[in-house]
Structures are given as C-alpha cells and as structure tokens.
Protein backbone atom coordinates (compact mmCIF):
# COMPACT_ATOMS: atom_id res chain seq x y z
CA UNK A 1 66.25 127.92 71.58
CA UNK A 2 69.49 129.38 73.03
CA UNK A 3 70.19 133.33 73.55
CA UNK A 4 68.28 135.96 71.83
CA UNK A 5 68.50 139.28 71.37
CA UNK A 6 66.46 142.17 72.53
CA UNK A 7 65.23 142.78 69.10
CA UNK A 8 64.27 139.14 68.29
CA UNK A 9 61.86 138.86 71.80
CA UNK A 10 60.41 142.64 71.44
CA UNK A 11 59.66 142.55 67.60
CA UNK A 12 57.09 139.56 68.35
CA UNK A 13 55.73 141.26 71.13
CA UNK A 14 55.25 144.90 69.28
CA UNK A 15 53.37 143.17 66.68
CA UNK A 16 51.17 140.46 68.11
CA UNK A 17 50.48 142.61 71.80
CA UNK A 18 52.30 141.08 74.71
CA UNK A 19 55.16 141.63 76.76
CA UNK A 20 58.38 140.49 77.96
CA UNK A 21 59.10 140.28 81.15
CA UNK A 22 62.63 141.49 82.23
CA UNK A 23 63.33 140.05 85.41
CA UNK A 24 66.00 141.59 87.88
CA UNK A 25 68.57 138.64 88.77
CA UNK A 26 70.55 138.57 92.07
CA UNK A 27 72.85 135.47 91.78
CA UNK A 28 72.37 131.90 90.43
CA UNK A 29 69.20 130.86 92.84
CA UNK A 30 66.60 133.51 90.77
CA UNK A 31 68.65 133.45 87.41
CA UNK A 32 67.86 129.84 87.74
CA UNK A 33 64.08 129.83 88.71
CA UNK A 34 62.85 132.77 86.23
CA UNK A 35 64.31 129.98 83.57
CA UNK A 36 62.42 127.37 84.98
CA UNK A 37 59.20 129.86 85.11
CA UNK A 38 59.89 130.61 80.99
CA UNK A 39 60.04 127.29 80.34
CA UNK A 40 57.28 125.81 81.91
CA UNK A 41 55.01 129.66 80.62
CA UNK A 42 56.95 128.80 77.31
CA UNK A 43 57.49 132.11 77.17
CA UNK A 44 60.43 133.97 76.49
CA UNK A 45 62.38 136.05 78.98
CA UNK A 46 65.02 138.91 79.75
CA UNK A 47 67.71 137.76 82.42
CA UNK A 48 68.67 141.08 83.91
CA UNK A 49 71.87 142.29 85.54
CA UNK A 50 71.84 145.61 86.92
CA UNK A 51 74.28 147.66 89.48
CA UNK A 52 73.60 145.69 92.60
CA UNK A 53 73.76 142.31 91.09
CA UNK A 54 77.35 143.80 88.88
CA UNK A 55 78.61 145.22 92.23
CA UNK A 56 78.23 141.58 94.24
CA UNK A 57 79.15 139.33 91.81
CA UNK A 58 81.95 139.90 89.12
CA UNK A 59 80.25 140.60 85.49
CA UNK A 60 82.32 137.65 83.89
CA UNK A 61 80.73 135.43 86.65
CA UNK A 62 77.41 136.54 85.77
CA UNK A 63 77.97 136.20 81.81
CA UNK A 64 78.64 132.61 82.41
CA UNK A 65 76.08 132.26 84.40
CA UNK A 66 73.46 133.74 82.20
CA UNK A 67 75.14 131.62 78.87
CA UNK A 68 74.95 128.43 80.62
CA UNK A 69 71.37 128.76 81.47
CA UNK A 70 70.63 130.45 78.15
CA UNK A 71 72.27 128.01 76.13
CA UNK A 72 70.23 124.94 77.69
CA UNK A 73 66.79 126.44 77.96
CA UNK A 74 64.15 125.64 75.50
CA UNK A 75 62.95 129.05 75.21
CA UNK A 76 64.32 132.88 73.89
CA UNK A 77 66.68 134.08 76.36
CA UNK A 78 68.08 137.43 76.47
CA UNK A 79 71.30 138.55 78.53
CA UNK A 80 70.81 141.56 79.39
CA UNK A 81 73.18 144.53 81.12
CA UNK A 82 70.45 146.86 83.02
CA UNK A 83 71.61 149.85 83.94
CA UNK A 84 74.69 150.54 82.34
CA UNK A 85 76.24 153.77 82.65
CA UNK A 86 80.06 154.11 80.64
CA UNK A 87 81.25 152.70 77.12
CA UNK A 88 83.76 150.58 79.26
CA UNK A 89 80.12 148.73 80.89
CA UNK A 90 78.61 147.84 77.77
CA UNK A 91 82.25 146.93 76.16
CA UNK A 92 82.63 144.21 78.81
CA UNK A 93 79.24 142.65 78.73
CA UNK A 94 79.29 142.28 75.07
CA UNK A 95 82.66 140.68 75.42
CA UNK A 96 80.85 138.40 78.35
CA UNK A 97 78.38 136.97 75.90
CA UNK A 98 75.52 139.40 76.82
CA UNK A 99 73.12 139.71 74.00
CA UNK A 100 71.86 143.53 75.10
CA UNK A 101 72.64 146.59 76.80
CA UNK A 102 71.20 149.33 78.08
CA UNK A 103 72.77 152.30 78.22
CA UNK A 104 71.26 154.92 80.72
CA UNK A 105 71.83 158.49 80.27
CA UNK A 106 68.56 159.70 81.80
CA UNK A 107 70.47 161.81 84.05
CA UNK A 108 72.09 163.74 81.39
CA UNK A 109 70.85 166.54 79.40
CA UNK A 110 69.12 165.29 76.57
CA UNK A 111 71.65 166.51 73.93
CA UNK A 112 74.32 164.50 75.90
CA UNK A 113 71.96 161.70 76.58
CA UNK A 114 71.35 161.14 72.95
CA UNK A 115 74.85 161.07 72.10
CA UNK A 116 76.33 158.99 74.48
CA UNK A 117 73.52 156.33 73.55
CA UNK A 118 74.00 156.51 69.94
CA UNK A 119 77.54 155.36 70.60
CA UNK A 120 76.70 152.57 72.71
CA UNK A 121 73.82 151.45 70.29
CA UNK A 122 76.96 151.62 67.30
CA UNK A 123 79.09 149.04 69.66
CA UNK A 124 76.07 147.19 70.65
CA UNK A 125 75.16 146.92 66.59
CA UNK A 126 78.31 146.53 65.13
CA UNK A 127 78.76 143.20 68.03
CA UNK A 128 75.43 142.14 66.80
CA UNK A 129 74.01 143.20 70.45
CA UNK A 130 70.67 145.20 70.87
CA UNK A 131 70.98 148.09 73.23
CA UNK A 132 68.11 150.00 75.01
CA UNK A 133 67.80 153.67 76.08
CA UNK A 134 66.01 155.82 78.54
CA UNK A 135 64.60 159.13 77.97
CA UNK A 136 62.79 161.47 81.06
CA UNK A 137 63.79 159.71 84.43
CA UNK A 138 62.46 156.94 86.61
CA UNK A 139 62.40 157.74 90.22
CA UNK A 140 62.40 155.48 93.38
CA UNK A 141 59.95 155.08 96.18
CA UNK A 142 61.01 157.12 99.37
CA UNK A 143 64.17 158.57 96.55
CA UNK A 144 65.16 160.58 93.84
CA UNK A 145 62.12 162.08 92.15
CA UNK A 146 61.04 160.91 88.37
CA UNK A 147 61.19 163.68 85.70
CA UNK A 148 58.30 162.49 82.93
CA UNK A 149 59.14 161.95 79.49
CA UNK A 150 58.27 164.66 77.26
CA UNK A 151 56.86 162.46 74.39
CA UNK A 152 58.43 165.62 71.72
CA UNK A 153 61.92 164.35 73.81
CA UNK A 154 60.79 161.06 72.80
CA UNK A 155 60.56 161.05 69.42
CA UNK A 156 63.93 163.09 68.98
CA UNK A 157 65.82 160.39 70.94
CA UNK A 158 64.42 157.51 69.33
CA UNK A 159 64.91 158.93 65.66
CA UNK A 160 68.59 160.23 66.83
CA UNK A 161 70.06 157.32 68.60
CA UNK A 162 68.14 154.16 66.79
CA UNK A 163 67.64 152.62 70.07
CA UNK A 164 65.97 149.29 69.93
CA UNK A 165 63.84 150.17 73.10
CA UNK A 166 63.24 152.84 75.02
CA UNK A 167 62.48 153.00 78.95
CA UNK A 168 60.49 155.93 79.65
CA UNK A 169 58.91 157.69 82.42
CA UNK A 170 55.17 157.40 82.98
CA UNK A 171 54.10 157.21 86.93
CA UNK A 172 56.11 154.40 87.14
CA UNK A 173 58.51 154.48 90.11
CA UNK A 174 61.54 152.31 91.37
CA UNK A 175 61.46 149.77 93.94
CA UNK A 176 57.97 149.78 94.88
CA UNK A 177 56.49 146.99 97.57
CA UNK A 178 53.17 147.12 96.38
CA UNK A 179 50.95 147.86 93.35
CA UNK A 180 50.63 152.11 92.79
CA UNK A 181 47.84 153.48 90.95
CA UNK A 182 49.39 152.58 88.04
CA UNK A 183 50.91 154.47 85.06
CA UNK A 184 49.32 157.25 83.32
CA UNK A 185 48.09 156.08 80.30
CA UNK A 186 47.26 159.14 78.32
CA UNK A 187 51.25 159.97 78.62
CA UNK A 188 51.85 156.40 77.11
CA UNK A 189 49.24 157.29 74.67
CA UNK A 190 51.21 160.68 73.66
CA UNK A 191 54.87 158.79 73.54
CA UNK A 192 53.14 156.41 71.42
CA UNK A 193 51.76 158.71 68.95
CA UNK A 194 54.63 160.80 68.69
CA UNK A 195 56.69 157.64 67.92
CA UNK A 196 54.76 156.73 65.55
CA UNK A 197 53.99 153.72 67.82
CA UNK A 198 56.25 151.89 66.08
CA UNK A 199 59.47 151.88 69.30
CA UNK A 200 59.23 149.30 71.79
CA UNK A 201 58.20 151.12 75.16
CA UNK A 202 60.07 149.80 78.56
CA UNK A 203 58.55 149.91 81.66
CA UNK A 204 61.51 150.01 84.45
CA UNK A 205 59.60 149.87 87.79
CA UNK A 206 56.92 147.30 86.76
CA UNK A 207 56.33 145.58 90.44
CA UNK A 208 54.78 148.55 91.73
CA UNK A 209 52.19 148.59 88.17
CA UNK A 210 48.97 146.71 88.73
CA UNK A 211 48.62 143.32 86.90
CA UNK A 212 45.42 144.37 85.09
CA UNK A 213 47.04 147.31 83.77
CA UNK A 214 50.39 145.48 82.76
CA UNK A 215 48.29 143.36 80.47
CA UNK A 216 45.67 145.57 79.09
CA UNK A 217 49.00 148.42 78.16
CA UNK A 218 50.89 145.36 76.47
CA UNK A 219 48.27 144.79 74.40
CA UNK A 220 47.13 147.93 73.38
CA UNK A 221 50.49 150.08 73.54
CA UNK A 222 53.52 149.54 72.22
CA UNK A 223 54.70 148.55 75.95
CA UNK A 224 56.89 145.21 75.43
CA UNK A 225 58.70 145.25 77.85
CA UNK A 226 58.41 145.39 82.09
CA UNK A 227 61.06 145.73 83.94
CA UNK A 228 60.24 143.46 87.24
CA UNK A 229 62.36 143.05 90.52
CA UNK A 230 60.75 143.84 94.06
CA UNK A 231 57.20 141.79 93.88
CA UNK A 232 60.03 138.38 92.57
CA UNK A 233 62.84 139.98 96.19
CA UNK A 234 59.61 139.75 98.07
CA UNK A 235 58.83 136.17 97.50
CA UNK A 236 62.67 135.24 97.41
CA UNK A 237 62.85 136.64 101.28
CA UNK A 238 58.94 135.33 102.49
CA UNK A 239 60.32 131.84 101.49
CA UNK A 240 63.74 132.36 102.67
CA UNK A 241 62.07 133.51 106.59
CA UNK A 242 60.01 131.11 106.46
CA UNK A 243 62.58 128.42 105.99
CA UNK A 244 64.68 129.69 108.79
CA UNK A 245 61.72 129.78 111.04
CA UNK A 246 60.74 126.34 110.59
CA UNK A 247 63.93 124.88 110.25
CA UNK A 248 66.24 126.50 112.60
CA UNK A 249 68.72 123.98 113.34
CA UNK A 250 69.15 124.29 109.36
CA UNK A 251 72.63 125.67 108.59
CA UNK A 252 73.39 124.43 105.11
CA UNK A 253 73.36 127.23 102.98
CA UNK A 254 72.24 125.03 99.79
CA UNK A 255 69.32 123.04 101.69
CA UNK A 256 68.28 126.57 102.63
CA UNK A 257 68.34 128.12 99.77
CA UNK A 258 66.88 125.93 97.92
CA UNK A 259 63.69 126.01 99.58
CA UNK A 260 63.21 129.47 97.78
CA UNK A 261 63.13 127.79 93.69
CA UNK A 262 59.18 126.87 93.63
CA UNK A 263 57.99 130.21 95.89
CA UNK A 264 59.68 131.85 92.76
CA UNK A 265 59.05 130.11 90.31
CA UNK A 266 55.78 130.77 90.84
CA UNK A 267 55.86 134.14 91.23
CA UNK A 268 57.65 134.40 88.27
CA UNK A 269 55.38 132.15 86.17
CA UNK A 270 52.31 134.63 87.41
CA UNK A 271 54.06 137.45 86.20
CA UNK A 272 54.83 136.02 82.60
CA UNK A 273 51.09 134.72 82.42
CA UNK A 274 50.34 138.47 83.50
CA UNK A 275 52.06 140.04 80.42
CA UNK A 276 50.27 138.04 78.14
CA UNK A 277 53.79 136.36 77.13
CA UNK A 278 52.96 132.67 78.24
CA UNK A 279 52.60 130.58 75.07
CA UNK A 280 54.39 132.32 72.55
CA UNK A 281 57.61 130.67 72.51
C-alpha cells in the first residue's frame, strides 16, 4: 500500500475498535523509523507535520519526504499537516502531496471556528484530501490552559463543517513527559452520544494518556485517533545522550544519529501495539 487518506485509516478503526496512531515527525531520522515500526506492527500510520517540524524544515522538503516513504511502505500511510492555521497552509500541503489537513481554529469563537473549517474541509474535499478539526481547546503542560469541549459545541461543529475527525478536549494536555491521570471518560462518553458516535474522536496530547486507557477508549469510543509526540522525543534524545556519552570521540553526524532508529522504533512499535492497531493492515 502507498498513501492513504485520513478517511480510509479512521473508517476501519471507527468500526472494528482500534486506533491510529499519529505520530509527530521532526525530520527524516523519526519519519523514517515510525515507518519501519508500521511495517513490522503491520499497522497503519499518520506521519505528522506540525509547526515546529514546518518552521525547521521547508514544507516541500517534508512532502517529499513523507511521499517517498509513503510510496514504498507496505502499509496505509497518511501525510498529514498538524496544526494548520490559514487557507494558504492547507493550500500548500495539498499541493505537496499531503493526503490530510487539519485545520485548527480552536482559538476562535466557535461561529468563526466552524466557518473557517468548513472552507478548508471544501479545498481538502474537492483535492480529494481529508481534513480534521478541533473544537474546545487543548492546553500544554506548564502553558496555555485547555478550555473542554462542550459536547452540544460538538455536535454543531461536526454537523456544520463535515469534518472527517475531530480533536477535542477531554483532560488531555500538550507536551506531557509522563502519563496524567488520564482523560475523563464520561466527557468522551457525552461527545460521543451527542455525535451520535458516529465522528472519529482525536486525541492531540496522547503521550501524557496512560496506555491502558488508550486501548480500552479505542475500543469502546469512537477515539481513532492519538495524537503522539513527547513519550517517541524522549526516546529519540535517551538514545541520542547515550550515544554521545559512550562514544565521544564520535563526530559524524550520520553514525550518530543513526544509533537513535531501533530505540524508536521500538517505542514506536509499543505504541501501535498499544492502540490496538498492530495487525490490521
């Protein structure tokens, strides 16, 4: 299999309880190990390119990137724009190959945030491109506070913008170095029912959920999708230091950086298995 869309990973998942994991790439090192995880899970997966990773490396860079290890891989691949903010964002990574967007407007009041993403899910559509939403805010650890989806919100936004997924706001919290006490379930259990249960849920934040709840939500919620970054940093750095501290006369960047592919491909392998997604590709 070659790229996918959002759409063609999530529906699966929705139906038959599992999730995919969206995993938060930094340059070609992680982009290229979280491929190597899917393949060897056979699961599918969600390459992700958010603000920081746009901001260091150019966005045409990173669509090539993304194709090239799409396009070989023996499993679903989705390229995916995280984080998007402006029409001109999603324009360009459509025109870069990307096979979704996300569009968030969870700053902006709702009425704005529901228009703003029913124009980007028309481009996205129209290109063939599946485009995500969020509704309530997600916060960040020592930052900006979350404001909760309202599940009422919810519904309205999902009905008035025909996202194809929708990241909401449930305890989870950006950026997190270690496991939280998890989400609050009977506010998934609310957005859920006032959906109709039938939206793909997105968990942005997902390192700092524990693993048992990650799997037992994906199964019994209409959670598909975790968004997952910090726990997959942490093992990219552990290896890195560790490298450098055994080796220090080591000054070849590739040698070095190398050392970091199995420390996350394993990682990232743990957290497929943990979503219940290994096998189904």
């Amino acid at each position: 299999m070659t790229r996918a869309s959002l759409t063609e990973v999530l529906g699966p998942a929705l139906r038959d309880g599992y999730a995919v994991a969206g995993l938060v790439c930094l340059g070609w090192e992680d982009a290229r190990a979280f491929v190597a995880a899917a393949e060897a899970e056979r699961a599918p997966v969600i390459l992700q390119a958010g603000p920081g990773c746009r901001a260091h490396t150019p966005l045409p860079v990173l669509g090539a990137m993304f194709r090239y290890l799409a396009d070989a891989a023996q499993v679903p691949v989705v390229l995916h724009l995280d984080h998007g903010r402006t029409v001109a964002e999603a324009e360009a990574a459509i025109a870069e190959g990307f096979t979704s967007v996300m569009f968030d407007g969870s700053a902006l009041p709702l009425q704005d945030n529901i228009a703003q993403t029913a124009r980007i899910v028309r481009l996205a559509h129209a290109a063939g491109v599946s485009c995500e939403g969020e509704i309530g805010f997600v916060g960040y650890d020592g930052g900006a506070v979350s404001d909760l989806t309202d599940p009422q919100d919810a519904a309205r936004f999902a009905a008035e913008t025909g996202v194809d997924a929708m990241a909401v706001a449930v305890g989870n919290v950006h950026l997190q170095q270690q496991a939280s006490a998890g989400l609050d379930e009977s506010a998934v259990a609310a957005i859920a029912a006032a959906t109709g249960g039938r939206v793909p849920l997105v968990i942005h934040g997902g390192s700092g959920v524990p693993m048992d709840q990650r799997l037992r939500l994906a199964r019994q919620s209409p959670i598909c999708k975790f968004n997952i970054g910090t726990e997959l940093r942490q093992a990219f750095g552990a290896a890195l230091r560790q490298t450098l501290a055994t080796h220090p006369q080591e000054f070849d960047r590739i040698a070095i950086l190398r050392a970091t592919h199995d420390p996350l491909v394993a990682c990232a392998r743990s957290v497929l298995a943990g979503l219940g997604s290994s096998g189904r590709a």
